[in-house]
Protein backbone atom coordinates (compact mmCIF):
# COMPACT_ATOMS: atom_id res chain seq x y z
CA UNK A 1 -25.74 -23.85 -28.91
CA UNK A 2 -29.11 -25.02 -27.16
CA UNK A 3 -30.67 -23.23 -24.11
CA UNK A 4 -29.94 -27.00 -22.01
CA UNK A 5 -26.28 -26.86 -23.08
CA UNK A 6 -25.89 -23.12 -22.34
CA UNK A 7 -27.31 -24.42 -18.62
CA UNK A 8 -25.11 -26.66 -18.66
CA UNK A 9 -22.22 -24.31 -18.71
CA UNK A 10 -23.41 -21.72 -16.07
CA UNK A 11 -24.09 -24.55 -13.80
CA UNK A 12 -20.34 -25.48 -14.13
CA UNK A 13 -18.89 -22.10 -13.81
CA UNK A 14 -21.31 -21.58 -10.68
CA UNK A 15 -19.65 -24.79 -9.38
CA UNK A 16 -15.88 -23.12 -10.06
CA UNK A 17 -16.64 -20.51 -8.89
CA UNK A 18 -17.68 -21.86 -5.46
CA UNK A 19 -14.47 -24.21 -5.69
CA UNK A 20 -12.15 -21.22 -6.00
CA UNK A 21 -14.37 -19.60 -3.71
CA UNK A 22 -13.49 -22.20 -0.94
CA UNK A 23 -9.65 -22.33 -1.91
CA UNK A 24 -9.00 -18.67 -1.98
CA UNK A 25 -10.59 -18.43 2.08
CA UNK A 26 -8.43 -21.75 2.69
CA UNK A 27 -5.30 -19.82 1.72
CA UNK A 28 -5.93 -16.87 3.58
CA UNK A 29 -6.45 -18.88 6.36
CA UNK A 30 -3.27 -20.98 5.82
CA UNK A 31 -1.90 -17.09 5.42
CA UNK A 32 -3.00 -16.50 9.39
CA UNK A 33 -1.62 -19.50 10.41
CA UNK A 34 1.81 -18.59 8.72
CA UNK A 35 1.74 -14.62 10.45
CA UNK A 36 0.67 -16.66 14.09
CA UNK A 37 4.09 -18.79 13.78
CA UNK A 38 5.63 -15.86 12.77
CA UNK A 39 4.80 -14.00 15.82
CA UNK A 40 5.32 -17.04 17.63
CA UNK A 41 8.77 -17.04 16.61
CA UNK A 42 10.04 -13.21 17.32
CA UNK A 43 7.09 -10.91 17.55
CA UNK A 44 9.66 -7.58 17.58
CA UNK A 45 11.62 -8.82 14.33
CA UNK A 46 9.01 -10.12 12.02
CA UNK A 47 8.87 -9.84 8.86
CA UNK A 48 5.54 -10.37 6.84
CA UNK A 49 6.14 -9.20 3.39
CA UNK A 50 9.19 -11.36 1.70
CA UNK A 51 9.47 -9.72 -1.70
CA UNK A 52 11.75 -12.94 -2.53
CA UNK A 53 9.23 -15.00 -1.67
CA UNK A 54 6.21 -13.02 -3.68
CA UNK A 55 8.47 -13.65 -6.65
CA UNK A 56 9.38 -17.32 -6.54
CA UNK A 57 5.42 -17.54 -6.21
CA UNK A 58 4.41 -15.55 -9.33
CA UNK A 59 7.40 -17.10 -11.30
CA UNK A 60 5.92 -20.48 -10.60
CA UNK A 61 2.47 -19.18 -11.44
CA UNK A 62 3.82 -18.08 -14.87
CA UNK A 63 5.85 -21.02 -15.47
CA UNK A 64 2.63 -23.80 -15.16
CA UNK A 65 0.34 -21.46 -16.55
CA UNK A 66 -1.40 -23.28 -19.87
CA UNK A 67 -3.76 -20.06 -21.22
CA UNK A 68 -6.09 -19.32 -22.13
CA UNK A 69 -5.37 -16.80 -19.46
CA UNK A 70 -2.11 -14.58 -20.29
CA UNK A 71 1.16 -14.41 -18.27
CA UNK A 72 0.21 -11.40 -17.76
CA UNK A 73 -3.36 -11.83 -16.60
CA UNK A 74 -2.76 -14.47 -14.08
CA UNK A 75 0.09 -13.34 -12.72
CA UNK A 76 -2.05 -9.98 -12.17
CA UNK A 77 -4.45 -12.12 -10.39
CA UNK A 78 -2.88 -14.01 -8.24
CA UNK A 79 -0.69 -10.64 -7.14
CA UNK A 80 -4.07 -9.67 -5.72
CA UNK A 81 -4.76 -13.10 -4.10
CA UNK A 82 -1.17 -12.28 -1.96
CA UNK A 83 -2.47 -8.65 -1.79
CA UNK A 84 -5.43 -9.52 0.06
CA UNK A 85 -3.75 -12.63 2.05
CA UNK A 86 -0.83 -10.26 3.36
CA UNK A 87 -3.52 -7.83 4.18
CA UNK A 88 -4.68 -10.24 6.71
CA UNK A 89 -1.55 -10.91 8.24
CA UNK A 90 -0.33 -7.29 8.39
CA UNK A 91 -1.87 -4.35 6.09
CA UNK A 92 1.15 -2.31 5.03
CA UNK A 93 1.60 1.42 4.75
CA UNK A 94 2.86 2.42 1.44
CA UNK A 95 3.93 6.15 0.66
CA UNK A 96 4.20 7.42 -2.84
CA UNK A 97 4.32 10.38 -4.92
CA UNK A 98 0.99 11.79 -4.82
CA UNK A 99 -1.36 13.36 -5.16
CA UNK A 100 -3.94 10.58 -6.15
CA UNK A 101 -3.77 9.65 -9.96
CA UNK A 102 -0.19 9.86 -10.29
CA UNK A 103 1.88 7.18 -12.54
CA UNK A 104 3.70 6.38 -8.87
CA UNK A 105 0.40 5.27 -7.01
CA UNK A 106 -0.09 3.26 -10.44
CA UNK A 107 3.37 1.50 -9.84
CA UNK A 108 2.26 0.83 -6.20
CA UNK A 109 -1.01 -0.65 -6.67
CA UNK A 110 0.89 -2.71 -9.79
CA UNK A 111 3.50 -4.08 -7.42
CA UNK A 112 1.68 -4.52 -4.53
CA UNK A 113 -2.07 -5.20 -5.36
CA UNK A 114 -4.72 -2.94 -3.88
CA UNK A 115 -4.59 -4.49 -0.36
CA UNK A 116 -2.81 -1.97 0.84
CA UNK A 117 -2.90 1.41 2.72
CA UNK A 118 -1.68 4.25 1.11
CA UNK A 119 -0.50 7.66 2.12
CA UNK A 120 0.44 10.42 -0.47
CA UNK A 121 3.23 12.62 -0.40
CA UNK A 122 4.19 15.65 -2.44
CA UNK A 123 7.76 15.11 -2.33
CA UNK A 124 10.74 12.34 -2.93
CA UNK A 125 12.59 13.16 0.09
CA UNK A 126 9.37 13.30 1.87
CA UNK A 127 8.76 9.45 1.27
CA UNK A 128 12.13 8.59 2.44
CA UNK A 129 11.63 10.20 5.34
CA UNK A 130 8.49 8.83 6.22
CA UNK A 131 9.51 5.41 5.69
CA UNK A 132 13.13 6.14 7.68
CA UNK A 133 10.93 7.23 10.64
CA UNK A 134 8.86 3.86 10.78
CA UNK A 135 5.42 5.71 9.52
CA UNK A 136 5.37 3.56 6.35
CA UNK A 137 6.36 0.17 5.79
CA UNK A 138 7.86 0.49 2.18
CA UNK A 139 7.81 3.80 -0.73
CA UNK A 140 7.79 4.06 -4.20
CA UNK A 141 9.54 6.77 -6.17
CA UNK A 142 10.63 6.78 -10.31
CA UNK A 143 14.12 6.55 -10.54
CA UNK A 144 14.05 6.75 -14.84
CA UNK A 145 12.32 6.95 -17.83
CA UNK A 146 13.31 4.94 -21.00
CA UNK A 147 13.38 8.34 -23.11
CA UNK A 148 14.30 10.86 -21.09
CA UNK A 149 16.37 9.40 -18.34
CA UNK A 150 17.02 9.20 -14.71
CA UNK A 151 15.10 11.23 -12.20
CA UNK A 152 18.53 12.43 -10.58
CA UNK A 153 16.52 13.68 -6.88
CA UNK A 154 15.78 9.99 -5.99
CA UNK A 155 19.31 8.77 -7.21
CA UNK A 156 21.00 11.85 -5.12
CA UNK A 157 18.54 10.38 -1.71
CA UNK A 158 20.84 7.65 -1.50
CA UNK A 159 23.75 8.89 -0.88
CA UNK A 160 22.70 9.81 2.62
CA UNK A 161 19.59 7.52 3.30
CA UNK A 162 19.95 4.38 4.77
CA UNK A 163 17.19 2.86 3.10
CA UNK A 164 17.30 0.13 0.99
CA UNK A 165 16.12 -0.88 -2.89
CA UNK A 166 13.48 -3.75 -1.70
CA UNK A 167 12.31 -4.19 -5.39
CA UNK A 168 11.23 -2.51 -8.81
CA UNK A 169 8.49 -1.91 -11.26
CA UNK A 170 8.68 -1.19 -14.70
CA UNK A 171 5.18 0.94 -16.08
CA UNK A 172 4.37 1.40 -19.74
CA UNK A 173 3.31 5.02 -19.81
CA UNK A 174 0.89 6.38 -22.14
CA UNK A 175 0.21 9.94 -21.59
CA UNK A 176 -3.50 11.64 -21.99
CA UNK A 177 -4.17 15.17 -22.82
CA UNK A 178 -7.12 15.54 -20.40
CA UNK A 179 -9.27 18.70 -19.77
CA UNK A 180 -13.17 19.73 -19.12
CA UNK A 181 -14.01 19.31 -23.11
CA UNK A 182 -14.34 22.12 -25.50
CA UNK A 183 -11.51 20.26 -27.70
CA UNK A 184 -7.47 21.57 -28.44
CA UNK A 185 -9.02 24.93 -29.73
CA UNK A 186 -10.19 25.94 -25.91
CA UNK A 187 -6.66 25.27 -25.01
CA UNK A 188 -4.48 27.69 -23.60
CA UNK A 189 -2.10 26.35 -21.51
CA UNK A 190 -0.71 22.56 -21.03
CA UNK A 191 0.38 21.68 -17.51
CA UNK A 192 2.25 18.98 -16.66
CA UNK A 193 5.35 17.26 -15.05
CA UNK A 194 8.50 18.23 -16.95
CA UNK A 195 9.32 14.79 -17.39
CA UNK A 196 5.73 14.41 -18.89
CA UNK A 197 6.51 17.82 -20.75
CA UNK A 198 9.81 16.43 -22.21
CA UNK A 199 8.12 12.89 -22.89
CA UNK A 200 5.39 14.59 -25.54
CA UNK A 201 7.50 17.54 -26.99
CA UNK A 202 7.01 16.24 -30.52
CA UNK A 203 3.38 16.12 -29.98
CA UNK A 204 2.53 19.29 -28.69
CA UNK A 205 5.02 20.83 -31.15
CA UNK A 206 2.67 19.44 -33.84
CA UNK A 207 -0.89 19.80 -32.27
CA UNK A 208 -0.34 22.77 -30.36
CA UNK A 209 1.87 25.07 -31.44
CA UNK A 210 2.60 28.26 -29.15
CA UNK A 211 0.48 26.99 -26.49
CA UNK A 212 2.38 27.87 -22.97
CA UNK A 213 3.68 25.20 -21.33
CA UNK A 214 3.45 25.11 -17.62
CA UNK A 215 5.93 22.60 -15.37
CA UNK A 216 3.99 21.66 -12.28
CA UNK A 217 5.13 19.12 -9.30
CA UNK A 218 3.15 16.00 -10.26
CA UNK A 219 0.68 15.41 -13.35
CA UNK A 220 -2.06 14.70 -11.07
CA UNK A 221 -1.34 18.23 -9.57
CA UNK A 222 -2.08 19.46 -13.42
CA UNK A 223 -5.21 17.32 -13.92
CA UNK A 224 -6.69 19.18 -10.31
CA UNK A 225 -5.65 22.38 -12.55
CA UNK A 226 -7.02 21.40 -15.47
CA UNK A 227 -10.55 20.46 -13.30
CA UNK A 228 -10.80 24.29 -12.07
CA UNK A 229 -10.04 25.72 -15.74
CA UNK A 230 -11.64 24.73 -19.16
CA UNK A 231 -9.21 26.79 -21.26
CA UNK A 232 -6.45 24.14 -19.19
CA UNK A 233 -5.10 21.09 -20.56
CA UNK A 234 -3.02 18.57 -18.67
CA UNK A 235 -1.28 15.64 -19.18
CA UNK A 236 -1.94 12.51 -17.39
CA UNK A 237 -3.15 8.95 -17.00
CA UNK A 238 -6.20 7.91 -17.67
CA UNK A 239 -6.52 7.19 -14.46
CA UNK A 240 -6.07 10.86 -13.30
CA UNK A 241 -8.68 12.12 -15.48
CA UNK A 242 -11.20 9.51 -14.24
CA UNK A 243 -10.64 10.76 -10.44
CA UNK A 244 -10.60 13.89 -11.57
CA UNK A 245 -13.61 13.74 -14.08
CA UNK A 246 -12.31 15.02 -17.14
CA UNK A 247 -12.74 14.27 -20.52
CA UNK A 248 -9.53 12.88 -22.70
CA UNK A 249 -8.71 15.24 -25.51
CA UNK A 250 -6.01 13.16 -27.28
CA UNK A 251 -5.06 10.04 -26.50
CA UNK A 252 -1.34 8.46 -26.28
CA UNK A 253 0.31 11.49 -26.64
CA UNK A 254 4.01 10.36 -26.08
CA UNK A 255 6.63 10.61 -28.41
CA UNK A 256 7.93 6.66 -27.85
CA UNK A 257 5.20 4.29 -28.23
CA UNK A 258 7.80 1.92 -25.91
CA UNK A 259 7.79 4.96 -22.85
CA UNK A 260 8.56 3.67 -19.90
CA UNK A 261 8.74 4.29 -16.42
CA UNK A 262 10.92 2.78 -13.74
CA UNK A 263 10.25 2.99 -10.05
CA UNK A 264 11.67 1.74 -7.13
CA UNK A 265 10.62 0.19 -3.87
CA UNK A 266 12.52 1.51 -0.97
CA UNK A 267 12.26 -0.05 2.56
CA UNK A 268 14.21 -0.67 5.63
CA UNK A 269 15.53 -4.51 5.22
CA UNK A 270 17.44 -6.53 2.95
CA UNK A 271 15.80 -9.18 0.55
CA UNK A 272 16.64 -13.04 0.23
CA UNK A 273 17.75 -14.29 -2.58
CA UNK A 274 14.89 -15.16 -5.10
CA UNK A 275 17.21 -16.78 -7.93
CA UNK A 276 16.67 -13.78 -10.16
CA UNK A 277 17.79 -11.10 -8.77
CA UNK A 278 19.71 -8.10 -9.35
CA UNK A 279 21.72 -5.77 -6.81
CA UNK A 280 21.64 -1.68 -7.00
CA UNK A 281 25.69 -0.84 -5.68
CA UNK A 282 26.74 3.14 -4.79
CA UNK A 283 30.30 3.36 -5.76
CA UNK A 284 32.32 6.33 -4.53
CA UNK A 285 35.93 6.23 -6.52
CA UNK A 286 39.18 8.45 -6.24
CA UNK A 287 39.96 11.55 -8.67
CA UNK A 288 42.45 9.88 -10.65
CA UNK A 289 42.99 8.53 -13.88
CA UNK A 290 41.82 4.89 -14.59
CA UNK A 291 39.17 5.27 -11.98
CA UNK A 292 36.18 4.15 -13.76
CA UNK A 293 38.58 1.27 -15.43
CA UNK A 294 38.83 0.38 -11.57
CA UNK A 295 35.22 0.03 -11.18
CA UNK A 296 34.60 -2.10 -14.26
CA UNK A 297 37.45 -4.67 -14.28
CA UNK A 298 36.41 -6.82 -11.00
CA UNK A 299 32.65 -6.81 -12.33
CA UNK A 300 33.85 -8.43 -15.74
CA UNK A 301 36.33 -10.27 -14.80
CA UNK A 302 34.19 -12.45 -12.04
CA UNK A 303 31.46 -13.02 -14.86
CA UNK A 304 29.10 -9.97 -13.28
CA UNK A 305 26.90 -8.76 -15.92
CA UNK A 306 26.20 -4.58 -15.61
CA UNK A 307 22.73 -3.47 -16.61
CA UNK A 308 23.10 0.48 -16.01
CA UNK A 309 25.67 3.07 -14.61
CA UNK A 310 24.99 6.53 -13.68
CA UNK A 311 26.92 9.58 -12.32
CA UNK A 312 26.12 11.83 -9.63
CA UNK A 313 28.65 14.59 -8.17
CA UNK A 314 29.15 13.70 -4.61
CA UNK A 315 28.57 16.75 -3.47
CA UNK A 316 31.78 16.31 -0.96
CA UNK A 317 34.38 17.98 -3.31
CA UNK A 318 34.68 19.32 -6.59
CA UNK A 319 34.88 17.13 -9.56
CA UNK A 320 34.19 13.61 -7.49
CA UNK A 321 31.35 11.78 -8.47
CA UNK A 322 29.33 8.95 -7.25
CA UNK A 323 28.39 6.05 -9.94
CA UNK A 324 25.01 4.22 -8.95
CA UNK A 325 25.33 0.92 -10.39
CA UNK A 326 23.09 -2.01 -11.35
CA UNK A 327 24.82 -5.78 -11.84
CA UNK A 328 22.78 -9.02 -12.37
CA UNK A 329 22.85 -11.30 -9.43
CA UNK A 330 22.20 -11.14 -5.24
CA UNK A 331 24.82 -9.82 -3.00
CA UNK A 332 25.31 -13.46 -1.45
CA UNK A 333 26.26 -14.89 -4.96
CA UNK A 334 29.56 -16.19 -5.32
CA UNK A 335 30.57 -14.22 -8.11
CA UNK A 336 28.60 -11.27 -7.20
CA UNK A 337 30.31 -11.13 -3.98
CA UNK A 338 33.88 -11.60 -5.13
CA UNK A 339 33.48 -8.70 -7.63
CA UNK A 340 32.48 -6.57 -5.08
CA UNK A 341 34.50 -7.59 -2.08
CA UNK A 342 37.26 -6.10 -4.50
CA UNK A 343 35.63 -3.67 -5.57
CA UNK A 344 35.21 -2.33 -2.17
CA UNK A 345 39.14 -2.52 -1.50
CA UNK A 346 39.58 -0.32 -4.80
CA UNK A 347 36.95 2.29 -3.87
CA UNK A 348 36.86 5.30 -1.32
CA UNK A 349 33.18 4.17 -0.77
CA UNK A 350 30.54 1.18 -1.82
CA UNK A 351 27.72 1.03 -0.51
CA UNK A 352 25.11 -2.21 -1.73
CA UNK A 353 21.90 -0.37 -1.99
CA UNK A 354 20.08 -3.71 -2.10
CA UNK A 355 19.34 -6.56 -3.78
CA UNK A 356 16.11 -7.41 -5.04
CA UNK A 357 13.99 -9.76 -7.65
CA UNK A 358 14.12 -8.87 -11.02
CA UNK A 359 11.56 -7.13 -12.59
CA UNK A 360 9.63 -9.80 -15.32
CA UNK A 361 6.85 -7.84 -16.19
């Protein structure tokens, strides 16, 4: 390729670049214009983030996109576009399960691009509570792991929180074994979530033998241990052991190459229908025989599909459990709301958690 040709090429990326330069400040003036007619309409009811909305957009954005960018890539980008857009209209207040570096700030900052503000809490409850009282617009806590199941402290916060599922996130995890260097010998001690514990048992039984395992609250709380303590491993995300400037021993530690995470995004209203959604239900049923029959009959027979039941005791009386249920569809659906109209008169309690856009990436 010749030097002129070569010039010929930068010029016309320089000349893209001040195209998409000139669109992307067009939109986020367009995105002013939309929060001023907003305000105009109700100032003490508006709304500003529409996760129903965000979908539709990114679905379209996947649907006409012709490479060589990925599905994946794009839809990544123009996430961040919205990010910084909405950030202009109203900056939201996310809480999450900190500290910084955790696989829950990851699930944020994946869902909701990094124009946003973000507060760090130690604890589940905590980040229902903070978003109950109005000090953060939406949280994100795991609810389950593909290997080692559901995180049963966020599914028991529903049963007396009135928040509601606004959305999920799916994260691929790949667990690090970061430390200060020296290499698996130094090792004496591996700290770590349980979860994270649980997710590489097979690996540690293999590569580390007899080393102590330690359960902490968080695996960015292990990496800050890990930081003070060469003979200290911990297991993490990569990201944890850049902010906490430590070397990766061993990489992609987990047992399942296909680990994943699930989180959800809890706020205070109720989502629109997207076209692809799915709706979270909390079914309370009587202690008697054919119960659980009760619960599934009205879902199949209107043409519901179920993704995912779980059971919780109630914690009202002994041997009564609550099922947390996931179907296919919104609330407003015909079908969806037939099957769970009769549902309702069945059960001692149902509660719709929310409905929300499916997850599609």
């Amino acid at each position: 390729m010749t030097e002129s040709r070569l010039d010929q090429l930068r010029q016309r990326i320089d000349a893209l670049d001040e195209q998409i330069q000139t669109l992307l400040n067009e939109r986020a003036r367009c995105a002013q214009q939309v929060a001023e007619a907003k305000r105009a309409e109700d100032a003490s009811t508006t709304v500003f983030y529409r996760p129903e909305r965000e979908a539709e957009v990114l679905r379209r954005v996947r649907e006409r996109n012709a490479g060589p960018l990925s599905d994946d890539e794009i839809t990544r980008l123009f996430r961040e576009i919205m990010s910084a857009c909405l950030a202009l209209e109203q900056p939201l207040m996310v809480a999450y399960l900190g500290p910084e570096g955790t696989y829950t700030q990851e699930a944020a900052l994946k869902h909701f691009g990094h124009a946003i503000q973000l507060r760090s809490l130690s604890a589940i409850d905590e980040i229902f509570r903070e978003v109950e009282a109005g000090s953060a617009d939406f949280g994100v806590v795991p609810v389950e792991n593909s290997s080692e199941g559901a995180i049963n402290h966020t599914l028991d916060m529903f049963i007396r929180s009135p928040l509601k599922i606004c959305g999920d996130v799916e994260l691929r995890i790949h667990h690090q074994l970061i430390g200060k260097g020296g290499g698996l010998d130094a090792v004496k001690s591996v700290h770590a979530h349980q979860q994270s514990l649980a997710q590489c048992r097979e690996w540690l039984d293999a590569n580390l033998p007899g080393v102590e395992r330690v359960a902490v609250s968080s695996n960015a709380e292990a990496a800050g241990q890990a930081g003070k303590d060469s003979t200290i491993a911990a297991i993490a995300s990569e990201a944890a052991a850049q902010t906490y400037g430590l070397d990766i021993l061993a990489a992609n530690i987990e047992d399942d190459p296909n680990n994943t995470t699930r989180f959800l995004i809890i706020g205070e209203h109720l989502v629109g229908r997207s076209g692809k959604d799915k709706t979270s239900l909390m079914v309370m049923l009587h202690n008697k025989a054919g119960a659980l029959y009760s619960l599934l009959e009205p879902v199949s027979r209107h043409g519901v599909s179920m993704t995912k039941i779980e059971s919780r005791p109630s914690r009202q009386s002994k041997w009564d459990y609550v099922f947390f249920v996931d179907v296919d569809g919104h609330c407003e659906d015909e079908n969806v709301a037939a099957a769970l109209a009769e549902l309702e008169s069945r059960a001692s309690m149902l509660k719709v958690l929310g409905s929300y856009p499916r997850c599609e990436l």
